[in-house]
Protein backbone atom coordinates (compact mmCIF):
# COMPACT_ATOMS: atom_id res chain seq x y z
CA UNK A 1 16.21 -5.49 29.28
CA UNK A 2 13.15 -3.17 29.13
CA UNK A 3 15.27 -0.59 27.09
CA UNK A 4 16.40 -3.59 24.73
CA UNK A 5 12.56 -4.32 23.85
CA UNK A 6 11.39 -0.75 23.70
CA UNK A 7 15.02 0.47 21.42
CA UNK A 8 13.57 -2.83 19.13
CA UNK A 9 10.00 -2.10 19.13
CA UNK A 10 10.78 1.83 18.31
CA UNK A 11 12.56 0.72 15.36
CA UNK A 12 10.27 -1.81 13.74
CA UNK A 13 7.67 1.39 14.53
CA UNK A 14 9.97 3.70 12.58
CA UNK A 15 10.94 1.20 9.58
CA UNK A 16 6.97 0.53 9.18
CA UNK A 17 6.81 4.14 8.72
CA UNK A 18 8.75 4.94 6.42
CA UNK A 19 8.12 2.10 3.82
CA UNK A 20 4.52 2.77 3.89
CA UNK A 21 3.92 6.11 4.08
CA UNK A 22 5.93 6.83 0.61
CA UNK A 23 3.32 4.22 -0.86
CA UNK A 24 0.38 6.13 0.52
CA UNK A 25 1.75 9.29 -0.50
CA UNK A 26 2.57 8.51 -4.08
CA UNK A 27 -0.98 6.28 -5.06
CA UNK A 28 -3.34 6.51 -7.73
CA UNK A 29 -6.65 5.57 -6.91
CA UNK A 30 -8.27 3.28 -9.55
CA UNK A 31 -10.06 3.78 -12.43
CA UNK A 32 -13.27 1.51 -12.78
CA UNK A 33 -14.68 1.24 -16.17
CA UNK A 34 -17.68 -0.92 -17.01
CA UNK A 35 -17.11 -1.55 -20.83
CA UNK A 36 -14.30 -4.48 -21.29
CA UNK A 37 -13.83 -3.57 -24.83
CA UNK A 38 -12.84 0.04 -23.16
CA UNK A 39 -10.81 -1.58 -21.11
CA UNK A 40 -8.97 -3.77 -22.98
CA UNK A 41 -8.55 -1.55 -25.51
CA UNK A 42 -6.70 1.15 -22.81
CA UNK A 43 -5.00 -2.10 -21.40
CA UNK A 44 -3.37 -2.60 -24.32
CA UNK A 45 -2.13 1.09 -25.07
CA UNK A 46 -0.71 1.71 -21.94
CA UNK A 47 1.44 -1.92 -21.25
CA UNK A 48 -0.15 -2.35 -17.96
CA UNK A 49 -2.07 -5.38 -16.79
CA UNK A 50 -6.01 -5.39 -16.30
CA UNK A 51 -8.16 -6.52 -13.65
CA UNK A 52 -11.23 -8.32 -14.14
CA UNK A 53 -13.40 -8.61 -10.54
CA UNK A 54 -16.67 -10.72 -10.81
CA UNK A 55 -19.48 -10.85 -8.56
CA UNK A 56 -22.58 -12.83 -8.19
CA UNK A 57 -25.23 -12.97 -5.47
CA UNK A 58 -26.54 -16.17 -5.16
C-alpha cells in the first residue's frame, strides 16, 4: 500500500515538474511603462492585450 502512495505521489511530483519548469524557463519579465498613451499606442502595434493596475491608499 505504502509503495502505491509513494509510486502516486512521485508522479504528481514529476508531472508538476515538468509543466512548470518549461514556463519558468521560457518567461519574459514585464515591461512597466507609466505613459498610457505609450502604452496603448505599443498595445496596439503588437496585437497583444494591455494591463491597466490601479492603486490608491486610502
Amino acid at each position: 500500500m505504502f509503495n502505491s502512495v509513494f509510486r502516486r505521489i512521485s508522479l504528481g511530483v514529476l508531472l508538476l515538474m515538468v509543466c512548470t519548469i518549461p514556463a519558468l524557463i521560457a518567461s519574459e519579465e514585464v515591461q512597466w511603462s507609466k505613459s498610457i498613451e505609450e502604452s496603448m499606442s505599443a498595445a496596439k502595434t503588437t496585437g497583444k492585450p494591455m494591463m491597466m493596475d490601479f492603486y490608491t491608499d486610502w
